[in-house]
C-alpha atoms as a PDB file:
ATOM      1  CA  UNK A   1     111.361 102.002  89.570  1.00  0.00           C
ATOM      2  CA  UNK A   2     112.780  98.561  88.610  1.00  0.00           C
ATOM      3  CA  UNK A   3     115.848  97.585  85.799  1.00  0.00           C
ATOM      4  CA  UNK A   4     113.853  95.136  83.401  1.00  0.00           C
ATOM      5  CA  UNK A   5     116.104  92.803  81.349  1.00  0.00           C
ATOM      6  CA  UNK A   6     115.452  92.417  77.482  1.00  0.00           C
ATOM      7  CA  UNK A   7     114.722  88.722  76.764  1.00  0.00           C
ATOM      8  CA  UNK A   8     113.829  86.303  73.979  1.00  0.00           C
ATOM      9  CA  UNK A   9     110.703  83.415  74.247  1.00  0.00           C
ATOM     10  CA  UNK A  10     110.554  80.146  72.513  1.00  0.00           C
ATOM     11  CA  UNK A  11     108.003  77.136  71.840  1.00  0.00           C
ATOM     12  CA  UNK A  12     110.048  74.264  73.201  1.00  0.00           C
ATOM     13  CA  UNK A  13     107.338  71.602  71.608  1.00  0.00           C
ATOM     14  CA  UNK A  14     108.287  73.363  67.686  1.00  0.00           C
ATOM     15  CA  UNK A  15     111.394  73.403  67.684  1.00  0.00           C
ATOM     16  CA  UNK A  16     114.819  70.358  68.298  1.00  0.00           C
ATOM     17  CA  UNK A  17     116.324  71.227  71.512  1.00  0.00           C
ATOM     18  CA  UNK A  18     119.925  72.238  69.415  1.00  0.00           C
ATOM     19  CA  UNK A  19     117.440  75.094  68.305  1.00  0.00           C
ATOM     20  CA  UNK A  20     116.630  76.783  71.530  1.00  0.00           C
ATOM     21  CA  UNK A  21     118.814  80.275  71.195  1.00  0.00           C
ATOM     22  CA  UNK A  22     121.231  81.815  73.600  1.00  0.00           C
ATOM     23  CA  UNK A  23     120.859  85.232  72.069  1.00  0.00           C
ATOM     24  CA  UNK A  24     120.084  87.087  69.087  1.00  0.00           C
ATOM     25  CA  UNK A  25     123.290  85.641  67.319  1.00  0.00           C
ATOM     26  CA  UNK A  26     122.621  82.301  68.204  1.00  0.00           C
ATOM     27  CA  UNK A  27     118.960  82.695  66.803  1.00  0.00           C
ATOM     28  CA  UNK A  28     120.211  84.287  63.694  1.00  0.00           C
ATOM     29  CA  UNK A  29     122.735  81.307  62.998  1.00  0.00           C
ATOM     30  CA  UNK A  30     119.376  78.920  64.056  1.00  0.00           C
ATOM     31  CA  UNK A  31     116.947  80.314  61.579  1.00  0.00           C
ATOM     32  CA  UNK A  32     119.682  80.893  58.394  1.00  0.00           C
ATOM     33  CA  UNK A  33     119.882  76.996  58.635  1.00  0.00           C
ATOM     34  CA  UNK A  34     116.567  76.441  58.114  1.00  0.00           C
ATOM     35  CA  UNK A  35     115.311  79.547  55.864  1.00  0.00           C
ATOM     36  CA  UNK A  36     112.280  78.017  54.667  1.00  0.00           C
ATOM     37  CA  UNK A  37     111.477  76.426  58.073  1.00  0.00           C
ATOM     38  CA  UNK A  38     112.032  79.852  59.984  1.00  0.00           C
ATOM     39  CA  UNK A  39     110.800  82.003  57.290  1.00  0.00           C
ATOM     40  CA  UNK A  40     107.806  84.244  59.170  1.00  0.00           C
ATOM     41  CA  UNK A  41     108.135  82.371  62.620  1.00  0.00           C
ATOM     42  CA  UNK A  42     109.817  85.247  64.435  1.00  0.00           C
ATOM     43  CA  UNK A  43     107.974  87.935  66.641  1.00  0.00           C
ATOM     44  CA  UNK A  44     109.657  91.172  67.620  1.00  0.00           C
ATOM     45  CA  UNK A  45     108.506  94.793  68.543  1.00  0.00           C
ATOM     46  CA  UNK A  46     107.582  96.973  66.424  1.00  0.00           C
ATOM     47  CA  UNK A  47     109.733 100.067  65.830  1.00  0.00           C
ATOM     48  CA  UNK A  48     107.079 102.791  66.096  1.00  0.00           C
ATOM     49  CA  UNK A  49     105.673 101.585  68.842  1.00  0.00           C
ATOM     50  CA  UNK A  50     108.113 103.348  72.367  1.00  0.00           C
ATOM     51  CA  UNK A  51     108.908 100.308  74.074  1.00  0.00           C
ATOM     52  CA  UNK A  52     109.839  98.666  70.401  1.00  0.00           C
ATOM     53  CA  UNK A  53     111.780 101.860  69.381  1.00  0.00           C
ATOM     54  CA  UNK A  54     113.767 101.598  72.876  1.00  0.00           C
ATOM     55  CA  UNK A  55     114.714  97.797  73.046  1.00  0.00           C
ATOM     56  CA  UNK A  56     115.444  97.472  69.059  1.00  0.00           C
ATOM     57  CA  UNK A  57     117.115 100.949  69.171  1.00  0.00           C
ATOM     58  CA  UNK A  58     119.404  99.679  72.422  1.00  0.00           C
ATOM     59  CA  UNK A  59     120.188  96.267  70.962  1.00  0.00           C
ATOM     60  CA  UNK A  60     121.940  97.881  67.664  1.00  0.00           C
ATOM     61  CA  UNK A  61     123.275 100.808  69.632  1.00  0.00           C
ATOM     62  CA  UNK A  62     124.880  98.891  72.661  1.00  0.00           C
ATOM     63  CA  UNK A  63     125.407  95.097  71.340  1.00  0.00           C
ATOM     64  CA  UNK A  64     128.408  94.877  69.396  1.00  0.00           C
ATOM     65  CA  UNK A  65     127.485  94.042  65.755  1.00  0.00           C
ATOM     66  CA  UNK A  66     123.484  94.137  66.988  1.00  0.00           C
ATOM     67  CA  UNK A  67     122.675  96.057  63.341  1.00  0.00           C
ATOM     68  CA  UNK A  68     124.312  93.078  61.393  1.00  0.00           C
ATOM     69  CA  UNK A  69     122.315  90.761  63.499  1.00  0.00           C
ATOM     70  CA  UNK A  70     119.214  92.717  62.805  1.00  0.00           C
ATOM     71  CA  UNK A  71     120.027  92.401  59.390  1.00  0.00           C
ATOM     72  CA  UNK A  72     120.195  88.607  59.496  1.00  0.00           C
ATOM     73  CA  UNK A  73     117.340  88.400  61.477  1.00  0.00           C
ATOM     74  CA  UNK A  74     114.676  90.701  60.212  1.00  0.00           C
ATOM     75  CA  UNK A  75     113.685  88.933  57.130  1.00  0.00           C
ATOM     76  CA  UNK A  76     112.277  86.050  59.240  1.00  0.00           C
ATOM     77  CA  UNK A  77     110.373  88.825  61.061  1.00  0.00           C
ATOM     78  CA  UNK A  78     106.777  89.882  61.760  1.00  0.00           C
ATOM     79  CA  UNK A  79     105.982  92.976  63.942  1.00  0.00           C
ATOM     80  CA  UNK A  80     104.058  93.483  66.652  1.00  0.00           C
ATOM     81  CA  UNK A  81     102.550  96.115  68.724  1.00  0.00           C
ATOM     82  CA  UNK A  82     102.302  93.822  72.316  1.00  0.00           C
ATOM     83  CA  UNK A  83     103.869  91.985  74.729  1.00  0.00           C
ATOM     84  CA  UNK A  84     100.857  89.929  74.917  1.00  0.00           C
ATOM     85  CA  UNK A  85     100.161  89.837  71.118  1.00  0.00           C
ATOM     86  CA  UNK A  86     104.033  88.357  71.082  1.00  0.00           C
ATOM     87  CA  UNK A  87     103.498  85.843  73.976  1.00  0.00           C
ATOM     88  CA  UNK A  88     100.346  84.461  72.893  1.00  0.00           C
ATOM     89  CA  UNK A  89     101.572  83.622  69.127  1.00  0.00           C
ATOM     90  CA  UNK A  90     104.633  81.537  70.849  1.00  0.00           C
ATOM     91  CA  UNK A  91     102.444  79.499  72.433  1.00  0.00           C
ATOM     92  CA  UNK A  92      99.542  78.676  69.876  1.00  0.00           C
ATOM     93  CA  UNK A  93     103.094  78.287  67.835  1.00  0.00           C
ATOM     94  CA  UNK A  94     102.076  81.126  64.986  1.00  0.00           C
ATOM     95  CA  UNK A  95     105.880  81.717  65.550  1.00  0.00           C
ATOM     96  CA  UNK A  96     108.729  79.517  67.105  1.00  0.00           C
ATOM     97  CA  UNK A  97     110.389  82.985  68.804  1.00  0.00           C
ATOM     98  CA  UNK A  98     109.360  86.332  70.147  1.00  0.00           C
ATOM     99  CA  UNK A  99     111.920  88.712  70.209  1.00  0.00           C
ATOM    100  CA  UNK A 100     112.867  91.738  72.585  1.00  0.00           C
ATOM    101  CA  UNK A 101     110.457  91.364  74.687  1.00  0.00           C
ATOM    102  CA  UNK A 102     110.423  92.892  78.735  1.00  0.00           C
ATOM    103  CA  UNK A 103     111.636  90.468  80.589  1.00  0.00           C
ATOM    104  CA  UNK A 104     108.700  90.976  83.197  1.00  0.00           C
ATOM    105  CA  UNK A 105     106.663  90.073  80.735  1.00  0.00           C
ATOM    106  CA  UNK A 106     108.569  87.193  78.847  1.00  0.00           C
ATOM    107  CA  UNK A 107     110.186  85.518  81.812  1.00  0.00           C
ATOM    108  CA  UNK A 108     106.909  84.749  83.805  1.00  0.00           C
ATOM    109  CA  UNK A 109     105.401  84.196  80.754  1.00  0.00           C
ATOM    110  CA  UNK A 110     107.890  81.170  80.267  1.00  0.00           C
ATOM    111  CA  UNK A 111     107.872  79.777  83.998  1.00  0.00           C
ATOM    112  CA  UNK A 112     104.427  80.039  84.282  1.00  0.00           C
ATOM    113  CA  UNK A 113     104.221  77.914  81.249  1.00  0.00           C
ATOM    114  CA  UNK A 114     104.191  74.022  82.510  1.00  0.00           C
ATOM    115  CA  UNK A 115     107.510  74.011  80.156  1.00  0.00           C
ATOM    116  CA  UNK A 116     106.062  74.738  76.749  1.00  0.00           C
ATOM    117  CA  UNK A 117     108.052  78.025  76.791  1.00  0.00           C
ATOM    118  CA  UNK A 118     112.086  78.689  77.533  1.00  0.00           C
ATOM    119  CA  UNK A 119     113.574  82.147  77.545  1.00  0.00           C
ATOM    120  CA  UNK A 120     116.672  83.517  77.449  1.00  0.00           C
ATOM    121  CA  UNK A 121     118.970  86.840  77.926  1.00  0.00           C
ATOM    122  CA  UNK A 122     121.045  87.338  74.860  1.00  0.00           C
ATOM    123  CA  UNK A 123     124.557  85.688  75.552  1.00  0.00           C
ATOM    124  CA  UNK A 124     126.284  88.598  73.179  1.00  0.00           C
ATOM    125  CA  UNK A 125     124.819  91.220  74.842  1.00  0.00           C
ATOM    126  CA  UNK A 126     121.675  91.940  76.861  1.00  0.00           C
ATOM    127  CA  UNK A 127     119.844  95.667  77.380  1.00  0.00           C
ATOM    128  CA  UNK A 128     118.352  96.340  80.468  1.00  0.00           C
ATOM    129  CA  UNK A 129     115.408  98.718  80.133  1.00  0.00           C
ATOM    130  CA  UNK A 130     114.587 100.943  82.853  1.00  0.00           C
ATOM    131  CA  UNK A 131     110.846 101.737  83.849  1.00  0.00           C
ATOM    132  CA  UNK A 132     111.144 105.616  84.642  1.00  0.00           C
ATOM    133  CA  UNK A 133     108.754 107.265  87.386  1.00  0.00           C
ATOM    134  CA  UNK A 134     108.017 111.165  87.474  1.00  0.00           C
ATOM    135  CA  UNK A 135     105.651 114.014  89.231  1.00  0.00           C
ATOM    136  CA  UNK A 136     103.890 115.959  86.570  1.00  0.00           C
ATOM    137  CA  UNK A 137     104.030 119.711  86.871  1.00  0.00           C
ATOM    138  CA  UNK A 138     100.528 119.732  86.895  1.00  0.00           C
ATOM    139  CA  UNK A 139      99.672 117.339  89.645  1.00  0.00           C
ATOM    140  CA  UNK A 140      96.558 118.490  91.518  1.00  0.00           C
ATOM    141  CA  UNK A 141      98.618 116.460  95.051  1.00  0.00           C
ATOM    142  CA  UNK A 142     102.596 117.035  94.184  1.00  0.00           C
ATOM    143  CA  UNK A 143     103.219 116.312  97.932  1.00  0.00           C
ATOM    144  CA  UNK A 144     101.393 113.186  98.079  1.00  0.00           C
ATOM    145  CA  UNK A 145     103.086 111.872  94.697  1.00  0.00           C
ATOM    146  CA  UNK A 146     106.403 112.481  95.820  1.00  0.00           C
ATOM    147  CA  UNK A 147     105.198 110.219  98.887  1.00  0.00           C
ATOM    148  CA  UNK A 148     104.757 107.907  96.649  1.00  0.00           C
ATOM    149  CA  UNK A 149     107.554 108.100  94.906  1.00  0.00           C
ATOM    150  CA  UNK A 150     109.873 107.963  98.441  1.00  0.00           C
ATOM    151  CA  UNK A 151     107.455 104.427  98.879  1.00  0.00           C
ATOM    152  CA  UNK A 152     108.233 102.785  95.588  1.00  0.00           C
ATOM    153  CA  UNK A 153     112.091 103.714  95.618  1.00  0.00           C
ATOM    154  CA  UNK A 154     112.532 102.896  99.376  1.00  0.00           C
ATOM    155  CA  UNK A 155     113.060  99.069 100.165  1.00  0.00           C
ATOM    156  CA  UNK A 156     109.430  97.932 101.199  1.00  0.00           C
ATOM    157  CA  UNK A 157     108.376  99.819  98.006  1.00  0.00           C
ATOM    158  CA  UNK A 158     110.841  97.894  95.692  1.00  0.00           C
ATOM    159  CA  UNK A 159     109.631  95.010  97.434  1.00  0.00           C
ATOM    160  CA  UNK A 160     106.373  95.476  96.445  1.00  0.00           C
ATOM    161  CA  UNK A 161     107.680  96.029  92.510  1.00  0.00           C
ATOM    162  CA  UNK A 162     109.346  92.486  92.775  1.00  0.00           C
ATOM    163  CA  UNK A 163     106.327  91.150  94.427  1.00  0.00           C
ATOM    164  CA  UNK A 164     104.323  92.363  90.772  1.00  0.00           C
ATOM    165  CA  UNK A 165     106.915  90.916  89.041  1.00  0.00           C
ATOM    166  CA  UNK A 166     109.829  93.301  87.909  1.00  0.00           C
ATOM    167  CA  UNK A 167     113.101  93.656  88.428  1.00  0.00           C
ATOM    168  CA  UNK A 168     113.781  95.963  91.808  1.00  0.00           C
ATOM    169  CA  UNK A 169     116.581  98.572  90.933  1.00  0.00           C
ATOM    170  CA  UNK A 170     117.667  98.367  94.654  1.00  0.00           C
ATOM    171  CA  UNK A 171     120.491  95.806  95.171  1.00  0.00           C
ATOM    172  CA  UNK A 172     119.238  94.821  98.645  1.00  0.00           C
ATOM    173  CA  UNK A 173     115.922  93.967  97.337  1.00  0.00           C
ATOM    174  CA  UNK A 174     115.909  90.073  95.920  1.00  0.00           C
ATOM    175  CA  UNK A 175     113.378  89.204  93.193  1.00  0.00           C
ATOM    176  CA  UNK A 176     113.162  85.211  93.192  1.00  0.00           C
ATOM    177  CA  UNK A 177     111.460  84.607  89.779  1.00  0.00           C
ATOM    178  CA  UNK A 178     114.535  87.110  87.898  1.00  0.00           C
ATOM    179  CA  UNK A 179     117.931  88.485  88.569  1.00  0.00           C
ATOM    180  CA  UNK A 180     119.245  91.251  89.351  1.00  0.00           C
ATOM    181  CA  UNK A 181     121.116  94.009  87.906  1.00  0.00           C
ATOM    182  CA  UNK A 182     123.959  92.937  89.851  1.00  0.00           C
ATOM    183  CA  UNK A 183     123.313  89.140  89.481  1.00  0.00           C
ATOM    184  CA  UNK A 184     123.184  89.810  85.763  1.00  0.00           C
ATOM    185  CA  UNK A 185     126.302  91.465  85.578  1.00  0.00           C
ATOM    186  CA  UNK A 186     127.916  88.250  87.382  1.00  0.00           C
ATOM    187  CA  UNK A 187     126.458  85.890  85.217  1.00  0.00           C
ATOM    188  CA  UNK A 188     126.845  87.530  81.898  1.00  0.00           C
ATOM    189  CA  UNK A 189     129.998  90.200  82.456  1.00  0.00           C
ATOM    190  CA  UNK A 190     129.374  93.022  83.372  1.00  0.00           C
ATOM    191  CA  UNK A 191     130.656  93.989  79.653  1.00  0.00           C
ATOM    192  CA  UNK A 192     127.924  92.316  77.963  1.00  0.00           C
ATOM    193  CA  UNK A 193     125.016  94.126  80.348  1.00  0.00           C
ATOM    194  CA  UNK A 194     123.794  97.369  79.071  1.00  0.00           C
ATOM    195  CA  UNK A 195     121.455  99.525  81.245  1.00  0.00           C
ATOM    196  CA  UNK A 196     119.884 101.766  78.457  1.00  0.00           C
ATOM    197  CA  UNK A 197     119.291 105.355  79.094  1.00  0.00           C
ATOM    198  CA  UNK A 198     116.430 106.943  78.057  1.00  0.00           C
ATOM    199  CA  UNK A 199     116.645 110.279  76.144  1.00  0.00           C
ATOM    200  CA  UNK A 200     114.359 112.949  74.193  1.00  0.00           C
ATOM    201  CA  UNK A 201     115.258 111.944  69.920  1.00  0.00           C
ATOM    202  CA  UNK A 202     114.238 113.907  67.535  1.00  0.00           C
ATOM    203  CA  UNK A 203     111.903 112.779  65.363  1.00  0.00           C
ATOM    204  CA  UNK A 204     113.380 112.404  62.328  1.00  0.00           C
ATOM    205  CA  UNK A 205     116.067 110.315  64.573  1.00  0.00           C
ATOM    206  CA  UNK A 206     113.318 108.033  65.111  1.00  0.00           C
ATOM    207  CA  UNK A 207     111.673 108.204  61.130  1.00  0.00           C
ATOM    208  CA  UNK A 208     115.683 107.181  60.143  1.00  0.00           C
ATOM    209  CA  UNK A 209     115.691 104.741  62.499  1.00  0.00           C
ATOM    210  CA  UNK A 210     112.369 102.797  61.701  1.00  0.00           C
ATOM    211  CA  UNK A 211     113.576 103.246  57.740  1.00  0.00           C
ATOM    212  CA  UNK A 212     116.944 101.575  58.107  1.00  0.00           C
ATOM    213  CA  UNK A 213     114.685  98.767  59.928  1.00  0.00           C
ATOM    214  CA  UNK A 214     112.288  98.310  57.361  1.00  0.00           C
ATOM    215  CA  UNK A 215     115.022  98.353  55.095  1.00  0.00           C
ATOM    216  CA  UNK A 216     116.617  95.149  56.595  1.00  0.00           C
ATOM    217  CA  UNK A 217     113.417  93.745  57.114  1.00  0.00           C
ATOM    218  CA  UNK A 218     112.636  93.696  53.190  1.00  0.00           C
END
């Protein structure tokens, strides 16, 4: 249904403008000058949670050297179980940054802001997170769902998805507030824009996964 950027929110009233990140890198470089400053101040997902699992899980598995970021990162970390939850503590300034967050959440969230928030994709590598769309096999109206589905994937339809604020998949279809798969692969490379792809993982994938993270995070 749309191709949702993963992107990072700041309080531009906390911090010195040379401390607004570009990335993930940039951050980690930010917050290792300052330990004591930054210590506690950053928001991210939480692992166990899907949408945490997907957008930490694609940032270490698609960004080159995204685990030794983590790594640098974590320790200044506190997780979260919500976009909101993650928004809202940027701006009462609880933390200075929020983390891998959708950018239909995080990017309103900043423009909407009167300029107490910035955002950013991350220069060394950005995941784009798609939002998937299916017919249950046990749909009491298949017909009328797949309907649907021909409205939401045809062009009014992904107009409508921009118009609520996400990222249209279609390439004809402009969203004014974000770019575009296609207008993020021009302004980043195309080599540093990674559409994730969603797959079943075995649980004890996932239980590995969420140790090795906790592990980092001390």
């Amino acid at each position: 249904m749309s191709t949702d950027p993963v992107a990072l929110i700041y309080n531009r009233k906390t911090l010195d403008p040379d401390q607004f990140p570009d990335g993930l890198r940039s951050l980690a470089a930010i917050v290792e000058a300052r330990p004591s400053r930054f210590r506690g101040k950053i928001g991210v997902y939480d692992p166990t949670n899907a949408y945490g699992y997907a957008s930490n899980q694609g940032y270490t598995s698609k960004v080159a050297g995204g685990w030794d970021t983590f790594r640098r990162l974590l320790p200044f970390a506190h997780a979260d179980h919500s976009s909101g939850t993650l928004v809202e503590k940027v701006v009462s300034g609880e933390y200075d940054f929020s983390i891998n967050l959708s950018g239909g959440v995080a990017i309103p969230a900043a423009e909407h802001s009167g300029g107490l928030l910035g955002w950013s994709y991350y220069a060394e590598g950005t995941v784009v997170m798609p939002r998937a769309l299916s017919v249950v096999k046990t749909a009491p109206h298949p017909n009328a769902a797949r309907l649907f589905l021909d409205f939401l994937l045809s062009a009014e339809g992904q107009a409508a998805v921009a118009e609520g604020g996400l990222v249209p998949y279609r390439p004809d279809v402009r969203q004014d507030a974000m770019d575009s798969l296609q207008d993020m692969r021009r302004r980043l490379g195309a080599d540093r824009v990674h559409l994730y792809r969603p797959v079943r993982v075995p649980e004890r994938v996932r239980e590995a996964y969420v140790a090795r993270w906790e592990k980092a995070a001390g």
